[in-house]
C-alpha atoms as a PDB file:
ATOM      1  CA  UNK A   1     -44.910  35.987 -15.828  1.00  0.00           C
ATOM      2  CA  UNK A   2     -42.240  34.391 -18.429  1.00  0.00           C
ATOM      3  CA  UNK A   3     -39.867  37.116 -17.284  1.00  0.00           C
ATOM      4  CA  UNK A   4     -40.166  35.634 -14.029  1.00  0.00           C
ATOM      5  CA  UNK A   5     -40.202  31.905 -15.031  1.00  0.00           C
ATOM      6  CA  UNK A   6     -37.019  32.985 -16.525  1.00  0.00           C
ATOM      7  CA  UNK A   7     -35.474  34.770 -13.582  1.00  0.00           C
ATOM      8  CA  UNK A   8     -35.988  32.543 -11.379  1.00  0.00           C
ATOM      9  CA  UNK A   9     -34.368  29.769 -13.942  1.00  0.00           C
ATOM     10  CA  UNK A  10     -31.333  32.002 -14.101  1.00  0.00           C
ATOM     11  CA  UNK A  11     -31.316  31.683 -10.747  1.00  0.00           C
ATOM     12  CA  UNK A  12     -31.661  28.277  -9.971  1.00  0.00           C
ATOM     13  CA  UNK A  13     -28.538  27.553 -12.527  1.00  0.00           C
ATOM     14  CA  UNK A  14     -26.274  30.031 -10.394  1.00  0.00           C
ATOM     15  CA  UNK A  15     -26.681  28.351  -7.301  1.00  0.00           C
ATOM     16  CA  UNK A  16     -26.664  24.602  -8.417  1.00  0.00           C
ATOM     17  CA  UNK A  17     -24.644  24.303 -11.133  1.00  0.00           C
ATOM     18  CA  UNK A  18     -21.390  25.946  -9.059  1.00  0.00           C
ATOM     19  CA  UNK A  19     -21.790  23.256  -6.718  1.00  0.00           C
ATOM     20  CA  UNK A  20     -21.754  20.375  -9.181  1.00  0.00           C
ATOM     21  CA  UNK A  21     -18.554  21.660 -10.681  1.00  0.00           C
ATOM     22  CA  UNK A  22     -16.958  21.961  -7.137  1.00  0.00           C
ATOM     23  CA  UNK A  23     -17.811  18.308  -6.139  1.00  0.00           C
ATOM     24  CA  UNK A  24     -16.692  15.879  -8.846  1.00  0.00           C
ATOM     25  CA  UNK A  25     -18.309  12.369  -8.152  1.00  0.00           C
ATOM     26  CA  UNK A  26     -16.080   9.792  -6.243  1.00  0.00           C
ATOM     27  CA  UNK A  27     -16.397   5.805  -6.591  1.00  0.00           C
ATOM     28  CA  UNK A  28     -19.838   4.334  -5.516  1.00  0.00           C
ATOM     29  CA  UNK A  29     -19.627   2.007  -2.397  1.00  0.00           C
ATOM     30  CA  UNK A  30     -20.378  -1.352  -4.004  1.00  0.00           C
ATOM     31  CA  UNK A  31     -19.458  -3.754  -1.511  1.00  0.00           C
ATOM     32  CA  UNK A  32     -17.243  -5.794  -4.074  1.00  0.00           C
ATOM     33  CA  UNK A  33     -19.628  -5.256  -7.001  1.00  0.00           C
ATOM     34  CA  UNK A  34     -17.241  -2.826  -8.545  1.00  0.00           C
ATOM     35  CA  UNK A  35     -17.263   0.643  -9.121  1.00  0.00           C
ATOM     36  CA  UNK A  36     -19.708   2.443 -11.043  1.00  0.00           C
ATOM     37  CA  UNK A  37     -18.384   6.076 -12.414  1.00  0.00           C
ATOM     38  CA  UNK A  38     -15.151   7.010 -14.207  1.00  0.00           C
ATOM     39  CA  UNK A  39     -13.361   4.421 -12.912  1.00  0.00           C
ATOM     40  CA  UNK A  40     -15.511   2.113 -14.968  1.00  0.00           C
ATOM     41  CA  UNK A  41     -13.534   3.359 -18.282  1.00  0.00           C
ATOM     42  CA  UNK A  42      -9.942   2.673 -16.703  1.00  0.00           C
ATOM     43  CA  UNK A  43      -9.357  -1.441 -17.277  1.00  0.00           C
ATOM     44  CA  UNK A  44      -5.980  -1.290 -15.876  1.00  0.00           C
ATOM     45  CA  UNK A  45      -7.755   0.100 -12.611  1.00  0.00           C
ATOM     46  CA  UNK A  46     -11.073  -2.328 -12.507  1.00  0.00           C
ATOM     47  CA  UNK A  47     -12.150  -2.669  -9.489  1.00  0.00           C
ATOM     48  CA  UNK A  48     -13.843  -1.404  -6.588  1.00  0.00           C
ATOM     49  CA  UNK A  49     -13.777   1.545  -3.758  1.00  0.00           C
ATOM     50  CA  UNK A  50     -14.948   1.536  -0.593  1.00  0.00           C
ATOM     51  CA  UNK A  51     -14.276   4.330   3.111  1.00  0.00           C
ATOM     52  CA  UNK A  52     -12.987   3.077   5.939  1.00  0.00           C
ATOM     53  CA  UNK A  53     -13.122   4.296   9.326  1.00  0.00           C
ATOM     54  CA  UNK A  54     -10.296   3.532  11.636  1.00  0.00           C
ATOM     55  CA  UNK A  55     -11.846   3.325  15.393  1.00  0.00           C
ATOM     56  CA  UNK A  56      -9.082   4.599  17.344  1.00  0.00           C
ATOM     57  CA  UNK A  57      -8.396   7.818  15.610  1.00  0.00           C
ATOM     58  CA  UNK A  58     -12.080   8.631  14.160  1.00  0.00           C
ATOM     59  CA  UNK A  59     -10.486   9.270  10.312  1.00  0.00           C
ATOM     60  CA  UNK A  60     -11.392   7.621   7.256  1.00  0.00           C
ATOM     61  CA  UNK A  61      -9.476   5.985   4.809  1.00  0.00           C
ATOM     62  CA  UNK A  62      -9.933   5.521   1.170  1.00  0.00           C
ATOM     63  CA  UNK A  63      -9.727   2.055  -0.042  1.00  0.00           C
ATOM     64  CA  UNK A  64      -9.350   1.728  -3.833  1.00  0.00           C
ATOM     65  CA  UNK A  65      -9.269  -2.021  -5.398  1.00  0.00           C
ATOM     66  CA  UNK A  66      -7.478  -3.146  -8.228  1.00  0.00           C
ATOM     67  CA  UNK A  67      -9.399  -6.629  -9.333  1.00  0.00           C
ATOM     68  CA  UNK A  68      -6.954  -9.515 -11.433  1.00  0.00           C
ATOM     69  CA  UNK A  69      -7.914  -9.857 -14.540  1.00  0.00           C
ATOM     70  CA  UNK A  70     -10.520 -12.308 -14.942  1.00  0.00           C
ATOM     71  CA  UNK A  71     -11.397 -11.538 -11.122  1.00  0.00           C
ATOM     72  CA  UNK A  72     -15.086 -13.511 -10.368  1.00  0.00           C
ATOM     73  CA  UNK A  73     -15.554 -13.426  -7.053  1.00  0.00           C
ATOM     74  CA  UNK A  74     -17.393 -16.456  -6.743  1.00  0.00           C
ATOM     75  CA  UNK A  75     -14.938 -18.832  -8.771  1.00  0.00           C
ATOM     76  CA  UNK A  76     -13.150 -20.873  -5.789  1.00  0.00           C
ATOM     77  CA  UNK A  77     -10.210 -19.160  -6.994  1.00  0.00           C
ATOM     78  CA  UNK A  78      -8.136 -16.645  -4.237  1.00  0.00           C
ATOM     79  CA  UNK A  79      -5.741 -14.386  -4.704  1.00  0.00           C
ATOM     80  CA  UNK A  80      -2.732 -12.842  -3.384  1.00  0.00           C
ATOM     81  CA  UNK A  81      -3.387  -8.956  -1.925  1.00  0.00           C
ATOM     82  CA  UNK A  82      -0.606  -6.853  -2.155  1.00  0.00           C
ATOM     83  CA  UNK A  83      -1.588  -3.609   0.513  1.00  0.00           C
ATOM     84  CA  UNK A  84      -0.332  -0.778  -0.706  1.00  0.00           C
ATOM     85  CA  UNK A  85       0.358   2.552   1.578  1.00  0.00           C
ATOM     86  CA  UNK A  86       0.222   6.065   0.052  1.00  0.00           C
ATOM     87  CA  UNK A  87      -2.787   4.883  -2.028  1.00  0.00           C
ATOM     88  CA  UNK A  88      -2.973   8.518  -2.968  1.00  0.00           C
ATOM     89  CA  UNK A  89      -0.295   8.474  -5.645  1.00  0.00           C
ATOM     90  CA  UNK A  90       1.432   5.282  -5.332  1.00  0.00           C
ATOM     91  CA  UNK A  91      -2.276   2.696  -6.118  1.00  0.00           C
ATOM     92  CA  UNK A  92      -2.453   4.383  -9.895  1.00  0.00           C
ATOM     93  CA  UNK A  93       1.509   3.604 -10.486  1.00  0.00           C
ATOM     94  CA  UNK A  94       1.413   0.029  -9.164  1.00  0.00           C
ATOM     95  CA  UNK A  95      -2.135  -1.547 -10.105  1.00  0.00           C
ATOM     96  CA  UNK A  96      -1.262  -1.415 -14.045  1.00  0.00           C
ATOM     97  CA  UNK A  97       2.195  -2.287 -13.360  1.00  0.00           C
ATOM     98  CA  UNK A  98       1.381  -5.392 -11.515  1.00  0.00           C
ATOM     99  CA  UNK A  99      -1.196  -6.168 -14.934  1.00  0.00           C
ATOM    100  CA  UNK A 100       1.952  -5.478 -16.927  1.00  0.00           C
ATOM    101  CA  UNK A 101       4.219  -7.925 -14.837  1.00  0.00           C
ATOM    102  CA  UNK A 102       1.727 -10.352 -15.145  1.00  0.00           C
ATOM    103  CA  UNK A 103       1.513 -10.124 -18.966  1.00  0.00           C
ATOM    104  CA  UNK A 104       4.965  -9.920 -19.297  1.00  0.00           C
ATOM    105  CA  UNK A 105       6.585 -11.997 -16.467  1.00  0.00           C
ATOM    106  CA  UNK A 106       3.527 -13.973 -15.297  1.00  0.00           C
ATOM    107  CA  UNK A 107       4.036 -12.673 -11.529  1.00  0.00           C
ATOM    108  CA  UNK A 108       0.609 -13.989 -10.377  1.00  0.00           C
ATOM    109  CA  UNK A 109      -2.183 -11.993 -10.507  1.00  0.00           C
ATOM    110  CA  UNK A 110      -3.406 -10.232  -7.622  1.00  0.00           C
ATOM    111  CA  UNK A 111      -5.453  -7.936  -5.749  1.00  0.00           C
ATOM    112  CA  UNK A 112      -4.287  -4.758  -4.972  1.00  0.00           C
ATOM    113  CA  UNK A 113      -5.024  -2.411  -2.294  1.00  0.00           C
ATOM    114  CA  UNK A 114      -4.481   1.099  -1.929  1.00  0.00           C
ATOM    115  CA  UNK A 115      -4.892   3.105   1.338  1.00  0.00           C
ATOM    116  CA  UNK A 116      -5.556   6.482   0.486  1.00  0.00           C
ATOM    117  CA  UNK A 117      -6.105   9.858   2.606  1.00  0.00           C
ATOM    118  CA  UNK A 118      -7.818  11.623   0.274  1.00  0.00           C
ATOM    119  CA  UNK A 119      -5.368  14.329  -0.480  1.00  0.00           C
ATOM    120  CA  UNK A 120      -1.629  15.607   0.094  1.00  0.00           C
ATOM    121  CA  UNK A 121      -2.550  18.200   2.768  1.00  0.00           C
ATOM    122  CA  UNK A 122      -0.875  17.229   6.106  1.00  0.00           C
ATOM    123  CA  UNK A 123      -4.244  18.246   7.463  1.00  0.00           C
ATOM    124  CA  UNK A 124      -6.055  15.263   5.409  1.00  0.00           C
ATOM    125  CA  UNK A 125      -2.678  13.420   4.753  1.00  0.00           C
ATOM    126  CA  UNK A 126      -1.393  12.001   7.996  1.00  0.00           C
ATOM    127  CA  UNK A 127       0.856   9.718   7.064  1.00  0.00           C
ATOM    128  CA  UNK A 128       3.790  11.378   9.051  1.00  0.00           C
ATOM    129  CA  UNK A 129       1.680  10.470  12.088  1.00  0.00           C
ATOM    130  CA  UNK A 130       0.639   6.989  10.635  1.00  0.00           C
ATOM    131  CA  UNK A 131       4.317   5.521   9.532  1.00  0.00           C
ATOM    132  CA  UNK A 132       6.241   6.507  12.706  1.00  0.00           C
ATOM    133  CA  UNK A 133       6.689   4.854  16.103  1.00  0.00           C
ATOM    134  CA  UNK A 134       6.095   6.384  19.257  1.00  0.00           C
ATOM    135  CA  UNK A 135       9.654   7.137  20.809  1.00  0.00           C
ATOM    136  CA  UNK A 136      11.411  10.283  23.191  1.00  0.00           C
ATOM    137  CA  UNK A 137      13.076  12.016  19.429  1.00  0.00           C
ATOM    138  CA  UNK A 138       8.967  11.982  18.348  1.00  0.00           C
ATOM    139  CA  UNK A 139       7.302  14.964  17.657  1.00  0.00           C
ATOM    140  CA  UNK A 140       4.216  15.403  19.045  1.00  0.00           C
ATOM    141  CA  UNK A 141       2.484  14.566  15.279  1.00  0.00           C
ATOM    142  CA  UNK A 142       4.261  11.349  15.146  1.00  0.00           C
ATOM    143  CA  UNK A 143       4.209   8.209  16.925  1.00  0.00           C
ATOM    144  CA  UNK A 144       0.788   7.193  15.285  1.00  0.00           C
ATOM    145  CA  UNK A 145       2.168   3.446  14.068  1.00  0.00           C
ATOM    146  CA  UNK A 146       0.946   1.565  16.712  1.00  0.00           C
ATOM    147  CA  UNK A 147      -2.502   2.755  15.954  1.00  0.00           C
ATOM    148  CA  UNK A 148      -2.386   2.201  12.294  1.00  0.00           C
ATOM    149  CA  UNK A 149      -0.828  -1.033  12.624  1.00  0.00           C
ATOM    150  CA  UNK A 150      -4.399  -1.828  14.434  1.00  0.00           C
ATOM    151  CA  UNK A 151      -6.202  -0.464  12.566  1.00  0.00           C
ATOM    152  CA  UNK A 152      -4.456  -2.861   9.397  1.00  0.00           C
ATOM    153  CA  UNK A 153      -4.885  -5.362  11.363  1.00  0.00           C
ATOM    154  CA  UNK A 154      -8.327  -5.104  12.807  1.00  0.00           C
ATOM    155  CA  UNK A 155     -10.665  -3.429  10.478  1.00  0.00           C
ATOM    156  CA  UNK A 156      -8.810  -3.281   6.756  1.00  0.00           C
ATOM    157  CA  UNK A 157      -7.622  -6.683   6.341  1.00  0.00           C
ATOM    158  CA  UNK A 158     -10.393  -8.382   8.148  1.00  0.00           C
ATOM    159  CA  UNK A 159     -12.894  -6.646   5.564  1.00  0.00           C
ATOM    160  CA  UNK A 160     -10.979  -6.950   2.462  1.00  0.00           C
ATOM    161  CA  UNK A 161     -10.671 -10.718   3.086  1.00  0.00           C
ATOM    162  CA  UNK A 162     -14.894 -10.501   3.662  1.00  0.00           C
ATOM    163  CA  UNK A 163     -15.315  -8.567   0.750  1.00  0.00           C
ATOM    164  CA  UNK A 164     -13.085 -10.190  -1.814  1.00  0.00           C
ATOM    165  CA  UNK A 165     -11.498 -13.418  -3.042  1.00  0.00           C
ATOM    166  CA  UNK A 166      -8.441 -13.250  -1.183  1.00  0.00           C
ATOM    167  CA  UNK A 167      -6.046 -15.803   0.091  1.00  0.00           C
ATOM    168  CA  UNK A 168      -4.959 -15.029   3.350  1.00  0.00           C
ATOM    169  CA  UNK A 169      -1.614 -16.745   3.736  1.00  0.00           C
ATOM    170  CA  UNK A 170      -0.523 -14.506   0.732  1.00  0.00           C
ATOM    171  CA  UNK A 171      -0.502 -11.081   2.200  1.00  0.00           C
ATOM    172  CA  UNK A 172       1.440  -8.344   1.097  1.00  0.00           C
ATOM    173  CA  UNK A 173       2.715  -4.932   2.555  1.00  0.00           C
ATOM    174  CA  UNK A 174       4.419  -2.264   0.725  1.00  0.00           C
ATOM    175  CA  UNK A 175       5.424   0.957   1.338  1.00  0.00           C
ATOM    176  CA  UNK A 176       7.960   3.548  -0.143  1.00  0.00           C
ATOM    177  CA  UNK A 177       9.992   6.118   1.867  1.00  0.00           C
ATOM    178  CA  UNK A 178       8.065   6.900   5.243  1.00  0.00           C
ATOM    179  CA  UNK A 179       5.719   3.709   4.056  1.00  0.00           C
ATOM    180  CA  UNK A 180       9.208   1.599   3.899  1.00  0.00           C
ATOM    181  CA  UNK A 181       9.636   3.042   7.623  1.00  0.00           C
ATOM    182  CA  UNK A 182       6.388   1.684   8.652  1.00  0.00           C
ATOM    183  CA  UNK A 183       7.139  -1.620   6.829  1.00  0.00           C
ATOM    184  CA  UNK A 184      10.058  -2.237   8.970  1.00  0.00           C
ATOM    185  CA  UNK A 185       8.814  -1.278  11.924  1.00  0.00           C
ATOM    186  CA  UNK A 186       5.725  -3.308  11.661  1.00  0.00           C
ATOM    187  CA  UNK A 187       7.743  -6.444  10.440  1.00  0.00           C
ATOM    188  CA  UNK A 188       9.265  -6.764  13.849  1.00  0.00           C
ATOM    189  CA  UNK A 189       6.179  -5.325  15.718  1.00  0.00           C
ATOM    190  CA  UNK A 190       3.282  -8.026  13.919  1.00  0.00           C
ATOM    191  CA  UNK A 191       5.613 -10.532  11.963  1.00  0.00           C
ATOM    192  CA  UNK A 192       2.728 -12.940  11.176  1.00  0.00           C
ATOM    193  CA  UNK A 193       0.378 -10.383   9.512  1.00  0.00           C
ATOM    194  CA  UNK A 194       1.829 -10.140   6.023  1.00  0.00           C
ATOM    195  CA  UNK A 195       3.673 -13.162   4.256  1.00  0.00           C
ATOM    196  CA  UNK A 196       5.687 -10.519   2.200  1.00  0.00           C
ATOM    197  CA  UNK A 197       6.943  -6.721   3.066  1.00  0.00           C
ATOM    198  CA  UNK A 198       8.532  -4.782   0.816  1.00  0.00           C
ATOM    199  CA  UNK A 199      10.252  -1.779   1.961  1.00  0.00           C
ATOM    200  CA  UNK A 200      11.440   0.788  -1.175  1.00  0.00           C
ATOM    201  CA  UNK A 201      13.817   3.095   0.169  1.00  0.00           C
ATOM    202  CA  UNK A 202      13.041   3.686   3.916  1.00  0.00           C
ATOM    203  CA  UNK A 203      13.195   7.037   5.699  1.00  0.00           C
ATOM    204  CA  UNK A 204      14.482   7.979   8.902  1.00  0.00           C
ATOM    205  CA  UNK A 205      12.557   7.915  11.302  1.00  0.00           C
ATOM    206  CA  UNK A 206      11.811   8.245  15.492  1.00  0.00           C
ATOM    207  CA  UNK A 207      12.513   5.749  17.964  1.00  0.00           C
ATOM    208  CA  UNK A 208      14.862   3.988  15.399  1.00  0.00           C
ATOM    209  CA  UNK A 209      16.316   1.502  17.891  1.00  0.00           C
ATOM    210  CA  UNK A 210      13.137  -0.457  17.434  1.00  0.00           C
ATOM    211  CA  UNK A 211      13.449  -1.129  14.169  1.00  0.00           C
ATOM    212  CA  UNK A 212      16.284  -3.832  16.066  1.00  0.00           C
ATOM    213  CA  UNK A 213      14.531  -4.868  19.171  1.00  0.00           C
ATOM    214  CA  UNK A 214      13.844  -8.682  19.268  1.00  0.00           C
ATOM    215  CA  UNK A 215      10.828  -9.370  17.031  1.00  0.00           C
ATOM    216  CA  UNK A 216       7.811 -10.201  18.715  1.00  0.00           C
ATOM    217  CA  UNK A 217       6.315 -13.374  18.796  1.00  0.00           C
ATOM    218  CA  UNK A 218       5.734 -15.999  15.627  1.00  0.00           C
ATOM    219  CA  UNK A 219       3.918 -19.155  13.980  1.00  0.00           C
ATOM    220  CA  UNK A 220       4.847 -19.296  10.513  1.00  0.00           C
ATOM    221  CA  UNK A 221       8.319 -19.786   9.159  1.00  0.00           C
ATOM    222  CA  UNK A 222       7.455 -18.848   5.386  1.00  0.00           C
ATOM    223  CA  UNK A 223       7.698 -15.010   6.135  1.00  0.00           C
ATOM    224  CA  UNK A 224       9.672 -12.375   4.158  1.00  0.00           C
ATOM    225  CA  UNK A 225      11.326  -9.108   3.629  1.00  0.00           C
ATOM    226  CA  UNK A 226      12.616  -7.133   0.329  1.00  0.00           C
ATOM    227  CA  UNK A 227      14.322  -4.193   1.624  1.00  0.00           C
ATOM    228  CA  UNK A 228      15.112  -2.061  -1.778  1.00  0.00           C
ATOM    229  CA  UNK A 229      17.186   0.957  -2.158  1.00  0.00           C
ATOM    230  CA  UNK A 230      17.864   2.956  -4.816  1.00  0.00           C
ATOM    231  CA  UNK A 231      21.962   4.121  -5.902  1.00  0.00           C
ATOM    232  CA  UNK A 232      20.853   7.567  -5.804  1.00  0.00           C
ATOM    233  CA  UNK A 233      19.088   7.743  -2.613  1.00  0.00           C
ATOM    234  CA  UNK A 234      20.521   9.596  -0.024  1.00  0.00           C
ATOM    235  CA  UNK A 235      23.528   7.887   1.777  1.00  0.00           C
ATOM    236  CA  UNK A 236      21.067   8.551   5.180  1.00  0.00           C
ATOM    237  CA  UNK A 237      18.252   6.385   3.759  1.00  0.00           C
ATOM    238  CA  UNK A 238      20.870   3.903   2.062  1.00  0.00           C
ATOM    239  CA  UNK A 239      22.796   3.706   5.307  1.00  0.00           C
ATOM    240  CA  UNK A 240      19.011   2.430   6.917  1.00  0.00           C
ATOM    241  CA  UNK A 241      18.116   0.111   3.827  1.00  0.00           C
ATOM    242  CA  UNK A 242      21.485  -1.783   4.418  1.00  0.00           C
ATOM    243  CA  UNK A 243      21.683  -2.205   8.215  1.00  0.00           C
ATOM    244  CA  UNK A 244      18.150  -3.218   8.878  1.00  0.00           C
ATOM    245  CA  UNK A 245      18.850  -5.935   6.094  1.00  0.00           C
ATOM    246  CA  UNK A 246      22.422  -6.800   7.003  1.00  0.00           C
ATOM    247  CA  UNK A 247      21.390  -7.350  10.799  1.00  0.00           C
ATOM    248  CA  UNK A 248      18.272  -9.432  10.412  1.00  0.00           C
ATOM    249  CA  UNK A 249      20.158 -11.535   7.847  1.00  0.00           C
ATOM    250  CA  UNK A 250      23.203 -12.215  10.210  1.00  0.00           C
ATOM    251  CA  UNK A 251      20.008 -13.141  13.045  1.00  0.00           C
ATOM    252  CA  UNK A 252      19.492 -16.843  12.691  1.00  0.00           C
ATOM    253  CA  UNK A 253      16.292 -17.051  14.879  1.00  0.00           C
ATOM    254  CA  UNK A 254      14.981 -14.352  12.904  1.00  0.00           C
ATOM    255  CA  UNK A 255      11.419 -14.574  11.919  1.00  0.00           C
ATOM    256  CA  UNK A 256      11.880 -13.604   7.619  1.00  0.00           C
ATOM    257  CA  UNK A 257      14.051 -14.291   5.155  1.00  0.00           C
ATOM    258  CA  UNK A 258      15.504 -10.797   3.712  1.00  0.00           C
ATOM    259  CA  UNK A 259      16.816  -9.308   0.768  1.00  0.00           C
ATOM    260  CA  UNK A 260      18.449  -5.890  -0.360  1.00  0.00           C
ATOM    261  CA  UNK A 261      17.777  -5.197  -3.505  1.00  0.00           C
ATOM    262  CA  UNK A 262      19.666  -2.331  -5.007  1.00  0.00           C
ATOM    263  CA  UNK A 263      18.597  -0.350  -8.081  1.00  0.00           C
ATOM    264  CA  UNK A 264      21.585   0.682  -9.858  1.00  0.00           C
ATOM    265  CA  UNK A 265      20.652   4.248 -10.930  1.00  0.00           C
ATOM    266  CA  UNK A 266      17.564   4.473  -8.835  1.00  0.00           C
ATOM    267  CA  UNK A 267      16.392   7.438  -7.029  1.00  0.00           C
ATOM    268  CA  UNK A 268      14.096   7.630  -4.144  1.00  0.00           C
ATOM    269  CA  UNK A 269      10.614   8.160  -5.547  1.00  0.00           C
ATOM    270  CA  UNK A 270      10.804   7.844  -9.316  1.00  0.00           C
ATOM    271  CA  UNK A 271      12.089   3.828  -9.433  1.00  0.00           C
ATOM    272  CA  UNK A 272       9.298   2.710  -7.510  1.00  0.00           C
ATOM    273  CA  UNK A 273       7.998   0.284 -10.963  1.00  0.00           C
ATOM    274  CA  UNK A 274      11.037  -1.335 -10.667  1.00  0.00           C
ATOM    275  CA  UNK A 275      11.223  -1.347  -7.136  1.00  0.00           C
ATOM    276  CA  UNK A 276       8.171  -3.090  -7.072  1.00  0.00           C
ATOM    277  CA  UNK A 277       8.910  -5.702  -9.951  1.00  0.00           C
ATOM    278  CA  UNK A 278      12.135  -6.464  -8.249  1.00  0.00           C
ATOM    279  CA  UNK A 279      10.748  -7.239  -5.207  1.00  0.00           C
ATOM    280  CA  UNK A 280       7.529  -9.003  -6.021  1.00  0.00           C
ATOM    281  CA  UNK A 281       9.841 -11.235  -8.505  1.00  0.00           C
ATOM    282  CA  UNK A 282      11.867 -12.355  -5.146  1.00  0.00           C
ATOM    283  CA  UNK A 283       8.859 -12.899  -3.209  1.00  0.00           C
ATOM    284  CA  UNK A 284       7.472 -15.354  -5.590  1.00  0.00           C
ATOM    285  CA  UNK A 285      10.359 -17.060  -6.610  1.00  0.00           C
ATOM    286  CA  UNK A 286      10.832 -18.195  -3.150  1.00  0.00           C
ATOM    287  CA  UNK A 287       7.565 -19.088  -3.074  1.00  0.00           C
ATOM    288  CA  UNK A 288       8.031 -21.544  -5.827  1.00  0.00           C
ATOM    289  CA  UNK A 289       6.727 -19.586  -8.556  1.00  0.00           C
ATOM    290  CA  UNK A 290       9.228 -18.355 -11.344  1.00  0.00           C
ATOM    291  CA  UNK A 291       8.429 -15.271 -13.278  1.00  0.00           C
ATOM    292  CA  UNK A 292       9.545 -15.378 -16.932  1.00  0.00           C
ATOM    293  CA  UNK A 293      12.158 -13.553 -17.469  1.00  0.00           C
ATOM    294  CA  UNK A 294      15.531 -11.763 -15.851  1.00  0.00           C
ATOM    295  CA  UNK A 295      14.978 -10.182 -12.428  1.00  0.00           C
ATOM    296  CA  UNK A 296      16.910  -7.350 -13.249  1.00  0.00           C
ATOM    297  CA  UNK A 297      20.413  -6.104 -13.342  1.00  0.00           C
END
């Protein structure tokens, strides 16, 4: 009888404990409360996590949530939201850096977004569908922008300004390489959406003409773009940095105000810190707010 007992302990432990190792635990869904699990230990990274499903192509999206510091949700203060695309890698560089910036420059604090897929496998990571416009030099996985650009609009936004203390006139889009595609494309296609779009080093991509066409329709007249580019970038990418910027800046009726920023040394992935400081310190100062410190060489 205890040889059995034992057995069938053995047993037991072969089955289940393979499976726990196999499937590490992922953030609780708090609705805002904040995320219980490993997260919890990371302060740079407070915040919250929450799966999204976007309607029109059935996937789901993983929304992690950097909170400000001091973040209380129901203090009538609100906060800028800076969206970021590429969650996957690009929300663990950027959330501490903007708590640095803060500390160091006094760029407001802010909530930050990341819109993750879950993984770098093309099968789970679609961004090369996602970030490109629909155009006759499209493959038949790209052209997905339109969609995604809905789904931003319609389900992510809407429920991160329902969920947490944001300020809505304060919106902020970023996205690096493909992402800095999308952030063009998007800024002619839905102007009003996000106050702020930063671009870091776009990539070619289809249908490029419409990264030209007449922007559509607009209220406010407080909108902006950083376009930023790195030295070392490829002269490709650098040639589509500098005429999206130089032909919406020589467009009086155009809907933003633009800048290219240029990283002297920069490459295409590995300046993205500075990408980002240089481009949220723009953004602000325009706004009226003036970071401490130099903006950069």
């Amino acid at each position: 009888m205890i040889l059995r007992t034992r057995f069938l302990l053995v047993w037991l432990l072969a089955v289940v404990m393979p499976a726990a190792w196999a499937a590490p635990p992922v953030p609780a869904v708090s609705d805002g409360a904040g995320v219980q699990g490993p997260l919890a230990h990371l302060p740079a990274l407070k915040g919250d996590y929450f799966p999204l499903t976007d309607r029109g192509s059935g996937r789901v999206h993983h929304i992690f949530v950097r909170y400000p510091e001091g973040y209380d949700a129901a203090a009538p203060t609100r906060y800028p939201v800076v969206y970021v695309l590429d969650g996957d890698s690009l929300f663990p560089l950027l959330a501490p850096t903007h708590l640095f910036l803060h500390y160091d420059e006094q760029l407001p604090e802010a909530i930050i977004v990341g819109i993750a897929y879950g993984g770098f496998d093309p099968a789970v990571n679609r961004r090369n569908t996602d970030f490109t416009a629909p155009g006759p030099d499209a493959t038949p996985e790209q052209g997905g922008a339109p969609g995604f650009l809905a789904f931003l609009r319609d389900r992510l936004v809407p429920e991160v300004e329902r969920r947490y203390a944001a300020e809505p006139a304060r919106r902020i889009l970023l996205g690096q390489s493909r992402g800095g595609y999308f952030v063009l494309w998007s800024a002619r296609e839905a102007p009003d959406l996000f106050w702020g779009r930063i671009a870091s080093n776009p990539a070619q991509g289809p249908a490029r003409e419409q990264l030209f066409a007449p922007a559509s329709a607009h209220a406010r007249q407080d909108l902006r773009v950083a376009v930023v580019s790195g030295t070392r970038d490829t002269a490709a990418r650098r040639r589509i940095a500098r005429e999206w910027a130089s032909a919406w800046s020589a467009q009086p009726p155009a809907p933003w105000q633009v800048a290219l920023i240029e990283i002297e040394g920069g490459t295409h992935a590995a300046t993205i810190g500075e990408a980002y400081r240089r481009a949220m310190r723009w953004l602000f100062e325009l706004a009226g707010v003036t970071p401490r410190g130099k903006p950069g060489p």
